[in-house]
C-alpha atoms as a PDB file:
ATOM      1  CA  UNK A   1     -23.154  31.781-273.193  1.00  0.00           C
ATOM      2  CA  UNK A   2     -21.000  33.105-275.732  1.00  0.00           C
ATOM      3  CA  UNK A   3     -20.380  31.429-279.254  1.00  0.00           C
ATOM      4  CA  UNK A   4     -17.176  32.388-280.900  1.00  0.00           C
ATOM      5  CA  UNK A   5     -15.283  31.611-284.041  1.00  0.00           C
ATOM      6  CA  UNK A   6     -18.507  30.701-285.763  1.00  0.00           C
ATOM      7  CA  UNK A   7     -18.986  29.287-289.253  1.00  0.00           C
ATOM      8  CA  UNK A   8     -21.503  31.347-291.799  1.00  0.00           C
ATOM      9  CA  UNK A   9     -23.475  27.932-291.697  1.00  0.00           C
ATOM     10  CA  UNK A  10     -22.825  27.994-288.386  1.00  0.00           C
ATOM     11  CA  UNK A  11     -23.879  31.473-287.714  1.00  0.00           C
ATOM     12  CA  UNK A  12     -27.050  30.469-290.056  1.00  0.00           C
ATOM     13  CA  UNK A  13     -27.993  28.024-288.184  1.00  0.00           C
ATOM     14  CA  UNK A  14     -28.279  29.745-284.894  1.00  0.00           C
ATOM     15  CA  UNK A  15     -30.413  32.426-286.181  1.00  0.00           C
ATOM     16  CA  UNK A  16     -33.221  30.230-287.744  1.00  0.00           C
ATOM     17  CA  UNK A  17     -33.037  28.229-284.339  1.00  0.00           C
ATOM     18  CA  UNK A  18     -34.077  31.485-282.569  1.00  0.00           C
ATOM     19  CA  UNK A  19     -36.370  33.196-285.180  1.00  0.00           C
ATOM     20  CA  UNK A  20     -38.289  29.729-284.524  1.00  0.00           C
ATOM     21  CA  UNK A  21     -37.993  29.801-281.172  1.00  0.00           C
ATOM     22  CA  UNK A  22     -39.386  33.233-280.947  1.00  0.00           C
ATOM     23  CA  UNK A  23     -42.110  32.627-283.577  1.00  0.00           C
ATOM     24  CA  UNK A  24     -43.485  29.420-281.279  1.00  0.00           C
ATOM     25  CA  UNK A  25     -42.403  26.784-283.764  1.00  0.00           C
ATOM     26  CA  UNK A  26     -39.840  25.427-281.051  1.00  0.00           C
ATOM     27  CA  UNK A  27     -41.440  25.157-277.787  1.00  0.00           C
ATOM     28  CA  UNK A  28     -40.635  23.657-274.449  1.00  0.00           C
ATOM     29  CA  UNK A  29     -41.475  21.082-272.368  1.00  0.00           C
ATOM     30  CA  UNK A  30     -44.994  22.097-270.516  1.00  0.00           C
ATOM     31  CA  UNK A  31     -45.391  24.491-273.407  1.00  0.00           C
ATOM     32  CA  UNK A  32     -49.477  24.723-274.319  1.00  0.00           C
ATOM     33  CA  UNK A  33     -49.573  23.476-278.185  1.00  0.00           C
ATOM     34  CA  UNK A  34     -53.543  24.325-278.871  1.00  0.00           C
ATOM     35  CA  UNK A  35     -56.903  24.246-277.593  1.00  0.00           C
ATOM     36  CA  UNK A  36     -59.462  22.196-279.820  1.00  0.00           C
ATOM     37  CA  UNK A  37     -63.220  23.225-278.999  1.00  0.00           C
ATOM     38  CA  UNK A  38     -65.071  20.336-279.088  1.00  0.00           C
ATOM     39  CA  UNK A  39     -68.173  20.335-281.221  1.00  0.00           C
ATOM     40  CA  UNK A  40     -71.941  19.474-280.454  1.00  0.00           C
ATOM     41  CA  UNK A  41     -72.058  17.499-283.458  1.00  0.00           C
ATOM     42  CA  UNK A  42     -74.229  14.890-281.588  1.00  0.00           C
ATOM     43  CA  UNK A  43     -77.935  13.807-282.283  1.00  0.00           C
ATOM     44  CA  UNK A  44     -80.895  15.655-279.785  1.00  0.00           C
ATOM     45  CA  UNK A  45     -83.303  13.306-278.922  1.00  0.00           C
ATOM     46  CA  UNK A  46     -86.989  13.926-280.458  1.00  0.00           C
ATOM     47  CA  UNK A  47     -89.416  14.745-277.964  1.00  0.00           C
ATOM     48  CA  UNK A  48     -92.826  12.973-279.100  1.00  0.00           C
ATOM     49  CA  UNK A  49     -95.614  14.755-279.753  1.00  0.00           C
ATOM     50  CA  UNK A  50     -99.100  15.326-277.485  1.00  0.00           C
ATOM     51  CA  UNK A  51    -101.748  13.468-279.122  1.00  0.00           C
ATOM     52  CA  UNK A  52    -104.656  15.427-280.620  1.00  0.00           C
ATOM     53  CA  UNK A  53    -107.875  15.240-278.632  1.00  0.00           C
ATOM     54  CA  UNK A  54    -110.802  13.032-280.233  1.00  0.00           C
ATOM     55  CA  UNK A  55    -114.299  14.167-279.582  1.00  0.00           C
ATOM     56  CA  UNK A  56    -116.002  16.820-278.459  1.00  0.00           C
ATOM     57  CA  UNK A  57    -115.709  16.728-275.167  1.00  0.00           C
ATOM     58  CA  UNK A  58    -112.083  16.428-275.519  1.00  0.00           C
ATOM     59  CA  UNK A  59    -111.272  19.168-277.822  1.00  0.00           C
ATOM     60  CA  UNK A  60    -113.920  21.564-275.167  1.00  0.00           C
ATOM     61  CA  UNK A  61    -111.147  20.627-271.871  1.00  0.00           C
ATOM     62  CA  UNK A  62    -108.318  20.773-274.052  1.00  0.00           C
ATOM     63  CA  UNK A  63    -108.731  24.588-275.218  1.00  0.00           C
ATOM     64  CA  UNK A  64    -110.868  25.331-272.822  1.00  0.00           C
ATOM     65  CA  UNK A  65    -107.738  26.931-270.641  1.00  0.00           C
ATOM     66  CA  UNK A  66    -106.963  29.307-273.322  1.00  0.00           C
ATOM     67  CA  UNK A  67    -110.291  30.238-273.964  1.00  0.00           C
ATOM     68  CA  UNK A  68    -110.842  30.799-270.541  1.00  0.00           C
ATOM     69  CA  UNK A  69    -107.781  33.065-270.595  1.00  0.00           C
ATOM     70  CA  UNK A  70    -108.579  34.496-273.743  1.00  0.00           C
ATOM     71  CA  UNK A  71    -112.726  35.281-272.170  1.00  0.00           C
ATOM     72  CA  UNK A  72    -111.084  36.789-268.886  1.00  0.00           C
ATOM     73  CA  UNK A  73    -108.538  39.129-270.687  1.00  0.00           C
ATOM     74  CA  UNK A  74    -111.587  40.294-272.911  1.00  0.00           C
ATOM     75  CA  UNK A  75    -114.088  40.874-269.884  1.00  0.00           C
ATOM     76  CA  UNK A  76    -111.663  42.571-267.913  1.00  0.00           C
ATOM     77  CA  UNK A  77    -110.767  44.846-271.078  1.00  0.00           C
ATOM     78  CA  UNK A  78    -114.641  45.912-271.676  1.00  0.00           C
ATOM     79  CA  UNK A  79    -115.032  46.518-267.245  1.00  0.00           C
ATOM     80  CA  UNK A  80    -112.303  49.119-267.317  1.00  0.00           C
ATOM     81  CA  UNK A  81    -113.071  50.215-270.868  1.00  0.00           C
ATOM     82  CA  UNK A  82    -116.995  50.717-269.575  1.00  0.00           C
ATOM     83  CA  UNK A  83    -116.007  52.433-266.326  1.00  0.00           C
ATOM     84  CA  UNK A  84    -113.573  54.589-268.158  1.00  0.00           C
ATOM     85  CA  UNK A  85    -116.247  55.702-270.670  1.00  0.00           C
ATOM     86  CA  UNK A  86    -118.975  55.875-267.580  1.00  0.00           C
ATOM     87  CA  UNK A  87    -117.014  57.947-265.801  1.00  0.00           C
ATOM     88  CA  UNK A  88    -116.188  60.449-268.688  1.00  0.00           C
ATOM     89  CA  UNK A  89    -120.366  60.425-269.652  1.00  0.00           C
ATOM     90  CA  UNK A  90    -121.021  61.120-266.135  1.00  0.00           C
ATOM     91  CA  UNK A  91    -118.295  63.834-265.766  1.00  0.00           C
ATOM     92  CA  UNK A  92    -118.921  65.761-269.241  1.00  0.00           C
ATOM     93  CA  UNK A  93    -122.791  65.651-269.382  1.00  0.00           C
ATOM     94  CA  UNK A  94    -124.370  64.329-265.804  1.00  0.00           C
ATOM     95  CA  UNK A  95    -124.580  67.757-263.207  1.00  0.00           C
ATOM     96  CA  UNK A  96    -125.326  66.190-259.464  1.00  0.00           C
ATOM     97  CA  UNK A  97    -127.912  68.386-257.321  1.00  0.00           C
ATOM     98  CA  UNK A  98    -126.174  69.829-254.718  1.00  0.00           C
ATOM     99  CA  UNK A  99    -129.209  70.065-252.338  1.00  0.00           C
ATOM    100  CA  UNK A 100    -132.907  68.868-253.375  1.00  0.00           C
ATOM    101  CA  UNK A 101    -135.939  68.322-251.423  1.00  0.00           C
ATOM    102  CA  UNK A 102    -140.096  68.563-251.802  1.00  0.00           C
ATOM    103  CA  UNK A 103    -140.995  71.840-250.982  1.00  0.00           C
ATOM    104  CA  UNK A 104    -144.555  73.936-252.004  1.00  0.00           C
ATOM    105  CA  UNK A 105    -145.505  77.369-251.935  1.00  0.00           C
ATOM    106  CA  UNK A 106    -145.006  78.338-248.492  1.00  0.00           C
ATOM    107  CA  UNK A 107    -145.986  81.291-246.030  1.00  0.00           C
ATOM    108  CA  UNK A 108    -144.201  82.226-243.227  1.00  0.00           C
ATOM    109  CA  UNK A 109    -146.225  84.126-240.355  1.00  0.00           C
ATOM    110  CA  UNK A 110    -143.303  85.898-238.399  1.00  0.00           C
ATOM    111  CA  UNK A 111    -144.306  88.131-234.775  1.00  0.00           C
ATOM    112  CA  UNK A 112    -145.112  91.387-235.764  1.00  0.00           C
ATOM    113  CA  UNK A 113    -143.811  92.817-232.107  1.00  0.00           C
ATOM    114  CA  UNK A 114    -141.924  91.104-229.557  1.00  0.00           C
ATOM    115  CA  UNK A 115    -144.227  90.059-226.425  1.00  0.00           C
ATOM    116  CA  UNK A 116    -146.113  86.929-225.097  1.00  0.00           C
ATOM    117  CA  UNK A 117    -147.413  84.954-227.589  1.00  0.00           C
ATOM    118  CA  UNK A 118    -151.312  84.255-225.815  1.00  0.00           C
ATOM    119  CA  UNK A 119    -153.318  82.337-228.557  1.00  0.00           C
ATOM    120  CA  UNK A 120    -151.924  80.016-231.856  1.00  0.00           C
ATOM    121  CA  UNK A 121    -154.626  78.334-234.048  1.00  0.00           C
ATOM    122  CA  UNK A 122    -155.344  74.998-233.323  1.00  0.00           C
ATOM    123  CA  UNK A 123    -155.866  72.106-235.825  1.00  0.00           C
ATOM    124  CA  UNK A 124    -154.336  71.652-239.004  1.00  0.00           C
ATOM    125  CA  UNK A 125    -156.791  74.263-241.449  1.00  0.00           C
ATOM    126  CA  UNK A 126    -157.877  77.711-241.131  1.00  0.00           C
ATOM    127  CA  UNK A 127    -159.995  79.364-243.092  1.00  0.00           C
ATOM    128  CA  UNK A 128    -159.730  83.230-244.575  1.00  0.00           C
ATOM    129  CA  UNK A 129    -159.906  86.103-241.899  1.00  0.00           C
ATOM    130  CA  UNK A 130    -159.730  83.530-239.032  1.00  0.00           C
ATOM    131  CA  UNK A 131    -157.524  84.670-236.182  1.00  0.00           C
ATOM    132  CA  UNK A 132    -154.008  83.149-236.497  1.00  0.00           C
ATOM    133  CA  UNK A 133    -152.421  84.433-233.309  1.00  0.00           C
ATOM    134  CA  UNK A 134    -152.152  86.534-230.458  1.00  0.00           C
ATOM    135  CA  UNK A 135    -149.268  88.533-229.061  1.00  0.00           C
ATOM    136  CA  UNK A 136    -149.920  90.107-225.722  1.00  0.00           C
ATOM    137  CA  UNK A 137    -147.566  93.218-225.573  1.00  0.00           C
ATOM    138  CA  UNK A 138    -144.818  93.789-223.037  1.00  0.00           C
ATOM    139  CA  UNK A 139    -146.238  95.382-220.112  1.00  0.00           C
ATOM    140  CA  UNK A 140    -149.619  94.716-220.459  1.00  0.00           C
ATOM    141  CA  UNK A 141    -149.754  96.437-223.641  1.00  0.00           C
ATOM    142  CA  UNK A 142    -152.577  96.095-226.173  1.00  0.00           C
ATOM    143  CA  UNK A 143    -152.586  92.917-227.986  1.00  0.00           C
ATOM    144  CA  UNK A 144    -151.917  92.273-231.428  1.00  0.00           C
ATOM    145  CA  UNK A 145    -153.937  89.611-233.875  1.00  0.00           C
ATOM    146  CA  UNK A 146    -152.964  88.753-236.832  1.00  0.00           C
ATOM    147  CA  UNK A 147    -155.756  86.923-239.024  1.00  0.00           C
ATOM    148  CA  UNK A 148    -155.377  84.086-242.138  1.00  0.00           C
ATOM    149  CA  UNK A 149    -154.656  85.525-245.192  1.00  0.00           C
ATOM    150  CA  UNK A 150    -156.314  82.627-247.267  1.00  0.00           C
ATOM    151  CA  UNK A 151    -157.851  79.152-247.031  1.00  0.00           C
ATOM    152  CA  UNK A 152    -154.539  77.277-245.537  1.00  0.00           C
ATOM    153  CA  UNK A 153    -152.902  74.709-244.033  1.00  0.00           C
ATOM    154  CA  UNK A 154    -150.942  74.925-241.110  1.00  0.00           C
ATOM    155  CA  UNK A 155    -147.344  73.458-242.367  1.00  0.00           C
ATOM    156  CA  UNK A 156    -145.105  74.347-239.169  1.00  0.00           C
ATOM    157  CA  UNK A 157    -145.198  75.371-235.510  1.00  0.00           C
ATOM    158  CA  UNK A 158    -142.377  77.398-234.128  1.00  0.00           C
ATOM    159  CA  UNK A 159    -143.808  78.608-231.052  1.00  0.00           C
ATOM    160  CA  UNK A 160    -146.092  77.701-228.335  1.00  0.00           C
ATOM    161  CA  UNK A 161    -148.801  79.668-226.568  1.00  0.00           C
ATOM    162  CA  UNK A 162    -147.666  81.205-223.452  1.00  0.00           C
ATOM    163  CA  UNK A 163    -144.153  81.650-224.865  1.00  0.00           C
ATOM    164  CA  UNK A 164    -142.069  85.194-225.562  1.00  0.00           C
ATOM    165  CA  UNK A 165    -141.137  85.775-228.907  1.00  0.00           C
ATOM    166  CA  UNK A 166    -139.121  88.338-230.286  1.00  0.00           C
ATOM    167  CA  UNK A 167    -139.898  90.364-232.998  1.00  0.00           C
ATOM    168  CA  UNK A 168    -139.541  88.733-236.753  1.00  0.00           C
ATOM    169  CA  UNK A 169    -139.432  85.490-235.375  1.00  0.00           C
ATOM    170  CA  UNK A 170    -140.734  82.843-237.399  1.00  0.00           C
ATOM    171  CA  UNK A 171    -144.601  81.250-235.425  1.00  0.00           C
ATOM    172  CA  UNK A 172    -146.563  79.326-238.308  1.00  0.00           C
ATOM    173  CA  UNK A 173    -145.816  78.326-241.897  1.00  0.00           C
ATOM    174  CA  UNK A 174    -149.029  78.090-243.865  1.00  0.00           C
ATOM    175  CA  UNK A 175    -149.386  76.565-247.409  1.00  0.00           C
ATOM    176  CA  UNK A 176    -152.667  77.275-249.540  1.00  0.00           C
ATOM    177  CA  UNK A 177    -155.004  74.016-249.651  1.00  0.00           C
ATOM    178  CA  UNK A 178    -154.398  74.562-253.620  1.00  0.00           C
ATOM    179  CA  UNK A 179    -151.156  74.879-253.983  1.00  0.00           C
ATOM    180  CA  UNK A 180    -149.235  71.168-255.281  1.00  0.00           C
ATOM    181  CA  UNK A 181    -145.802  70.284-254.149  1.00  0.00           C
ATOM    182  CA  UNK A 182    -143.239  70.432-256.535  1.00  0.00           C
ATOM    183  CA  UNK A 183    -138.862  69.776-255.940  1.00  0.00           C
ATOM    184  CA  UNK A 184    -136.053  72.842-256.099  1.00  0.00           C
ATOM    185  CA  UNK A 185    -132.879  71.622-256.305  1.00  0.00           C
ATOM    186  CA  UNK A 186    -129.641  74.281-256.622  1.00  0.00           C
ATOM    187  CA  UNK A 187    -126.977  73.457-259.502  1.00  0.00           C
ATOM    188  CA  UNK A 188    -123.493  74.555-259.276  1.00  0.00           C
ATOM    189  CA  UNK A 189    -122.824  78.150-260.557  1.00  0.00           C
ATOM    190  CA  UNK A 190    -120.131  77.110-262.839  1.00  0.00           C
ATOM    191  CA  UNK A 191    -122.713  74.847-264.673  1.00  0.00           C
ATOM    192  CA  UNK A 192    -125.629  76.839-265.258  1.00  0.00           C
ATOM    193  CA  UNK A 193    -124.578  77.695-269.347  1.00  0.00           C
ATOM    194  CA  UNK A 194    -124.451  73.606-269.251  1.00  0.00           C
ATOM    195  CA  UNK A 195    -128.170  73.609-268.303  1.00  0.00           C
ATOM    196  CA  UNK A 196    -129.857  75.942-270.030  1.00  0.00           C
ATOM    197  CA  UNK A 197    -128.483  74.056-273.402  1.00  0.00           C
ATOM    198  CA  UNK A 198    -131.112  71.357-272.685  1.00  0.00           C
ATOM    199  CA  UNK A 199    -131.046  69.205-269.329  1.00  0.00           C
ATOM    200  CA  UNK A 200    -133.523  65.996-268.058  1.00  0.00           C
ATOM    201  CA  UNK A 201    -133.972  65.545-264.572  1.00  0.00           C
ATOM    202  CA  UNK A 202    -133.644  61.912-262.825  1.00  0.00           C
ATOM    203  CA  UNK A 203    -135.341  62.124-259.436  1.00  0.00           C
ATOM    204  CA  UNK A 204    -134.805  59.763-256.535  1.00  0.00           C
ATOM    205  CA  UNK A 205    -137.144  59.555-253.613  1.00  0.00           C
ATOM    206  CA  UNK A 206    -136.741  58.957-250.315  1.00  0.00           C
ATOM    207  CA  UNK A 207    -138.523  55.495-250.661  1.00  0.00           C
ATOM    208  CA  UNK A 208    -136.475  54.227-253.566  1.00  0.00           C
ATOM    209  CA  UNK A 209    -138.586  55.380-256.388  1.00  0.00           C
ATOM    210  CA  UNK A 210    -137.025  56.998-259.615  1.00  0.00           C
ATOM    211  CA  UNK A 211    -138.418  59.332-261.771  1.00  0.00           C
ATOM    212  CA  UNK A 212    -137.041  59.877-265.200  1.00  0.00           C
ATOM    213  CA  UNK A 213    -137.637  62.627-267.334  1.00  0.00           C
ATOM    214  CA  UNK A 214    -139.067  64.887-265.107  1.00  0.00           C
ATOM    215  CA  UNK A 215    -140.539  68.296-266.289  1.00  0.00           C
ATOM    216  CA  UNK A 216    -138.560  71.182-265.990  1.00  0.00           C
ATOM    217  CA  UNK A 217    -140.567  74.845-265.024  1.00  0.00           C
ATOM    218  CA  UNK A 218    -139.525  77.602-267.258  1.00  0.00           C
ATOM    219  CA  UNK A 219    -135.939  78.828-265.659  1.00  0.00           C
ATOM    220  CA  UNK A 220    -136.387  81.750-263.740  1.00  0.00           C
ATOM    221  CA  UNK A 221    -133.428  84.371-264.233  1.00  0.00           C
ATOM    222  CA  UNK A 222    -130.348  84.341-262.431  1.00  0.00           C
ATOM    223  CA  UNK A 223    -130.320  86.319-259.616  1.00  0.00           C
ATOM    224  CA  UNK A 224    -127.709  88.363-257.392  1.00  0.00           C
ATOM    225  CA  UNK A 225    -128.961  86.240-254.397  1.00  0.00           C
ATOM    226  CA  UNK A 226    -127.676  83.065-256.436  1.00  0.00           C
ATOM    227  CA  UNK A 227    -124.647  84.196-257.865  1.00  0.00           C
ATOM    228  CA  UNK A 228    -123.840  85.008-253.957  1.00  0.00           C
ATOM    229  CA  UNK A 229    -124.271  82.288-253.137  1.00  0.00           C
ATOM    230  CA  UNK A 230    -122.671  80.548-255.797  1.00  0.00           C
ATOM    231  CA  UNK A 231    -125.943  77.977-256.820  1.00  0.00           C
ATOM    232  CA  UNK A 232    -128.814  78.216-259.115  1.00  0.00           C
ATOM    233  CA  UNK A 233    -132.339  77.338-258.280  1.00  0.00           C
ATOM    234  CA  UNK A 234    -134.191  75.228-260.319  1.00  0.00           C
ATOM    235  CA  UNK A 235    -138.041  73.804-260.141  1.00  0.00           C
ATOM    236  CA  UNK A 236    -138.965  70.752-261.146  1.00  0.00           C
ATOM    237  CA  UNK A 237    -142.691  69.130-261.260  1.00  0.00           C
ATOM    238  CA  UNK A 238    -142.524  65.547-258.726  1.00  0.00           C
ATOM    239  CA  UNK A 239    -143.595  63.313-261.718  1.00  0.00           C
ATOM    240  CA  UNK A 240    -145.877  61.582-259.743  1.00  0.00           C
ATOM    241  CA  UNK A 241    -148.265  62.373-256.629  1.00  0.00           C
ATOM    242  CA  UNK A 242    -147.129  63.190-253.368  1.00  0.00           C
ATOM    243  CA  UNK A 243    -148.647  63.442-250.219  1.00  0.00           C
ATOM    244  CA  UNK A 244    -148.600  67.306-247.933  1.00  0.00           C
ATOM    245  CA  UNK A 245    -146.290  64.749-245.525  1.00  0.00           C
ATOM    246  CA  UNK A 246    -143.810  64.644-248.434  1.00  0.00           C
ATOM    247  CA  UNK A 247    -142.955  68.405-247.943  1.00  0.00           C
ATOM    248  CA  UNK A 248    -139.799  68.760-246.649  1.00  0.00           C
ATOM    249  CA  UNK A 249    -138.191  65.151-247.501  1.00  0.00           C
ATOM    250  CA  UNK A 250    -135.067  65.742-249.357  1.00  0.00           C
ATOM    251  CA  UNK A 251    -134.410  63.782-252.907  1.00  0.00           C
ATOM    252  CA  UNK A 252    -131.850  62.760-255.197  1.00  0.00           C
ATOM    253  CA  UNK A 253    -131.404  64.757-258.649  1.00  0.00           C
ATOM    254  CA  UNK A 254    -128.977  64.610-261.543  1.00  0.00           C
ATOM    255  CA  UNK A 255    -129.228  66.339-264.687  1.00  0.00           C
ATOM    256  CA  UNK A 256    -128.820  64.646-267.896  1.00  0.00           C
ATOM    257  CA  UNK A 257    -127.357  67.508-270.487  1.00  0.00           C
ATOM    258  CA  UNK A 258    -126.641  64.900-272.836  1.00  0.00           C
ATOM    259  CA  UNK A 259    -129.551  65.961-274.862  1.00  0.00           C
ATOM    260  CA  UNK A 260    -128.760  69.449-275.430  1.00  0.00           C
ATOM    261  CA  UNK A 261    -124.783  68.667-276.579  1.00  0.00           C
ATOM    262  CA  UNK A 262    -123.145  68.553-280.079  1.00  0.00           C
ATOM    263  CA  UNK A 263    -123.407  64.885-279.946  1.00  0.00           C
ATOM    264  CA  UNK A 264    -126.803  64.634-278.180  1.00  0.00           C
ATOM    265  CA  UNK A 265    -128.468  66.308-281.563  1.00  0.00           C
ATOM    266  CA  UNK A 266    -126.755  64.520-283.799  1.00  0.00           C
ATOM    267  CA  UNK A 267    -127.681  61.140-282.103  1.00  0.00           C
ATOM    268  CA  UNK A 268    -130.720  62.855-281.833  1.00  0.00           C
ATOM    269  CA  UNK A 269    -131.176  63.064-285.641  1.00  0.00           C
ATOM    270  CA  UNK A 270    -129.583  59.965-286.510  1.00  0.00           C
ATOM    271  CA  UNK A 271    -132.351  57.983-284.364  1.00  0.00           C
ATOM    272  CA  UNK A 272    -135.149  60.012-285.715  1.00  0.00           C
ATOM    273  CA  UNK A 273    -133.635  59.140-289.290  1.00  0.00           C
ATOM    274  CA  UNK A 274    -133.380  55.711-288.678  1.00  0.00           C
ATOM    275  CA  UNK A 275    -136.991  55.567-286.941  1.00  0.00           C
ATOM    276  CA  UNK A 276    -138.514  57.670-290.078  1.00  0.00           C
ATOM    277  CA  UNK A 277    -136.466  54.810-292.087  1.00  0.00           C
ATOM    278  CA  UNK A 278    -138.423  51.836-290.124  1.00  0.00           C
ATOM    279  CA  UNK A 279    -141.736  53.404-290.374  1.00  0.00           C
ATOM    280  CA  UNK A 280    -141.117  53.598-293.977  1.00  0.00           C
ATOM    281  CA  UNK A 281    -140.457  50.378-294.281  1.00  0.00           C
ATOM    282  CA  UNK A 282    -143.049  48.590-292.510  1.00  0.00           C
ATOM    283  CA  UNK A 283    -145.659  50.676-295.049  1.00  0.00           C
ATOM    284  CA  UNK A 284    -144.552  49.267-297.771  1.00  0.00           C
ATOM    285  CA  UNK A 285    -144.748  45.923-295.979  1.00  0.00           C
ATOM    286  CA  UNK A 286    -148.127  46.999-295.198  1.00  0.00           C
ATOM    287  CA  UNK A 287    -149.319  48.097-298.857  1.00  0.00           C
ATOM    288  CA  UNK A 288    -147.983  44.943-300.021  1.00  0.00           C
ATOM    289  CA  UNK A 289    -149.811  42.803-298.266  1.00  0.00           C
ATOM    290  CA  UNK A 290    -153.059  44.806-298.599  1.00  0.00           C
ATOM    291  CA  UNK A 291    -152.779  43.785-302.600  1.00  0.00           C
ATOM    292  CA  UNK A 292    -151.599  40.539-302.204  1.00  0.00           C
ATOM    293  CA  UNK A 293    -155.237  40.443-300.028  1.00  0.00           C
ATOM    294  CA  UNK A 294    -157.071  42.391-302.856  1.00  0.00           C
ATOM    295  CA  UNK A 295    -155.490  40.253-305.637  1.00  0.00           C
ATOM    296  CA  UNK A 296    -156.956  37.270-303.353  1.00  0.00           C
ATOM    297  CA  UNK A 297    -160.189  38.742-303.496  1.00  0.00           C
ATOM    298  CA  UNK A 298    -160.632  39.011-306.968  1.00  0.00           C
ATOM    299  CA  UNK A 299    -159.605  35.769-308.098  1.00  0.00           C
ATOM    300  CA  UNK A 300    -162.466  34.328-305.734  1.00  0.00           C
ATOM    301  CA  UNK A 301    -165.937  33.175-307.970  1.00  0.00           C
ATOM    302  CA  UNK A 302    -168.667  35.276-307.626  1.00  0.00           C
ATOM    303  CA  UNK A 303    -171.747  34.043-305.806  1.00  0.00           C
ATOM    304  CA  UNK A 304    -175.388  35.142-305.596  1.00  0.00           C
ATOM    305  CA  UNK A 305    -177.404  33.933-302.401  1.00  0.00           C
ATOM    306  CA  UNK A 306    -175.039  30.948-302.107  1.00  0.00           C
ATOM    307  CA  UNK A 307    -176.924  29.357-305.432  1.00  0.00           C
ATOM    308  CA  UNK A 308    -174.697  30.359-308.262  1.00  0.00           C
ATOM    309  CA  UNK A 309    -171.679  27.922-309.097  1.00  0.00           C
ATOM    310  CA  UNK A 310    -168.336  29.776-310.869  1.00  0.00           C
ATOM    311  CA  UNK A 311    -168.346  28.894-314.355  1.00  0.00           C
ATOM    312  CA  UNK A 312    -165.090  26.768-315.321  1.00  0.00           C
ATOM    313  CA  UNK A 313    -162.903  27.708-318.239  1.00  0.00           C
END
């Protein structure tokens, strides 16, 4: 479309007809004129209230939930916060035996030749200079005795009579009747500084007995033999009486360094502070009450042969 031979007012016209077309204040039919959000501008509806428990009974089942929740978040906390610290203790200042058992001062009789063994001593006892065995040389050889070296008792036999041994083999173990049995147990290598700080022992029998603070003998030094090996030796006294049977029964032992640590003396101190403290204490309790009983005494009227009457004032 074409306009021609148009007016000014005309021409004026036209254009505000299109700038209002183009700025949206002329629209067609269809055209989208606005959107209106709609508004929550309505009332919410008042949820009512649980009534408050009356009475004991009723207050105890209503919180007892949450209390119950509350008491199972706090156990739970102290279990792990107890193993935690348990394991820790028991990892810093516990050292585990790794071998123990009831042993005593033992002899071993080995074969002083190889040959037929003809004669062991019977019984459980010998006495000094009685014969302990016989070995019958190869060949019909001379024989060989050996004799008891001391009053003993026969711990062990390896051998029979009539039987070949070889030379150096093991035949009897003897113990001497005075000897006591006592416990060796070996210690890591990597934690003998640890023990010589300061250690307790904790022995556990065979039966289910424990032993706490069981003696320590005076540590021996540490040998090339041990360091070989990679253990140290240690001898402890049983802490209670055992039976010859008992040699031979293995045991249960931990060291308890805790005593011989930084913290251990300083505990240490603390509880013999706070001991001294008590002891303290309960003297002057003590004194007290011995002049409140003087005081008592005093104040009472004298008497001669249950005749004289106090004089009142």
């Amino acid at each position: 479309m074409r306009f021609v031979d148009v007016s000014p007012r005309q021409h004026n016209l036209l254009r505000f007809i299109l700038d209002a077309y183009l700025s949206g204040e002329v629209v067609e039919a269809g055209d989208v004129l606005d959107v209106v959000s709609r508004r929550n501008e309505g009332k919410t509806r008042e949820v009512p209230q649980r009534p408050e428990p009356q009475g004991l009974v009723a207050n105890m089942a209503y919180h007892g939930r949450s209390i119950a929740g509350y008491g199972a978040i706090v156990s739970i906390t102290l279990l792990l916060l107890g193993f935690i610290g348990t394991g820790v203790f028991q990892k810093m200042y516990m050292i585990p035996a790794q071998s123990a058992l009831i042993t005593a001062d033992l002899v071993t009789v080995p074969a002083p030749s190889s040959g037929q063994l003809t004669f062991v001593a019977a019984g459980n006892e010998v006495q000094a200079g009685e014969p302990l065995l016989t070995i019958q040389g190869p060949q019909g050889s001379s024989s060989i005795v050996i004799d008891s070296p001391c009053d003993c008792a026969i711990q062990a036999r390896y051998n029979r009579p009539s039987s070949f041994v070889r030379e150096g083999a093991p035949i009897l173990v003897l113990r001497e009747k005075t000897s006591t049995p006592y416990i060796t147990a070996s210690i890591p290598q990597s934690d003998v500084l640890r023990f010589y700080r300061g250690a307790r022992a904790v022995v556990e029998y065979a039966d289910g007995t424990l032993v706490r603070d069981v003696g320590i003998e005076p540590l021996p030094t540490y040998s090339d033999t041990d360091a070989s090996a990679g253990r140290f030796l240690v001898k402890l006294s049983p802490g209670r009486e055992l039976e010859d049977t008992a040699i031979g029964q293995p045991v249960s032992v931990i060291f308890d360094t805790f005593s011989g640590s930084t913290l251990g003396t300083a505990a240490g101190k603390v509880n013999a502070s706070v001991s001294w403290a008590g002891a303290k204490i309960a003297s002057l309790f003590r004194s007290g009450d011995k002049q409140d009983e003087t005081q008592k005494v005093a104040k009472q009227p004298e008497s001669s042969d249950d005749r004289r009457i106090a004089t009142l004032k």
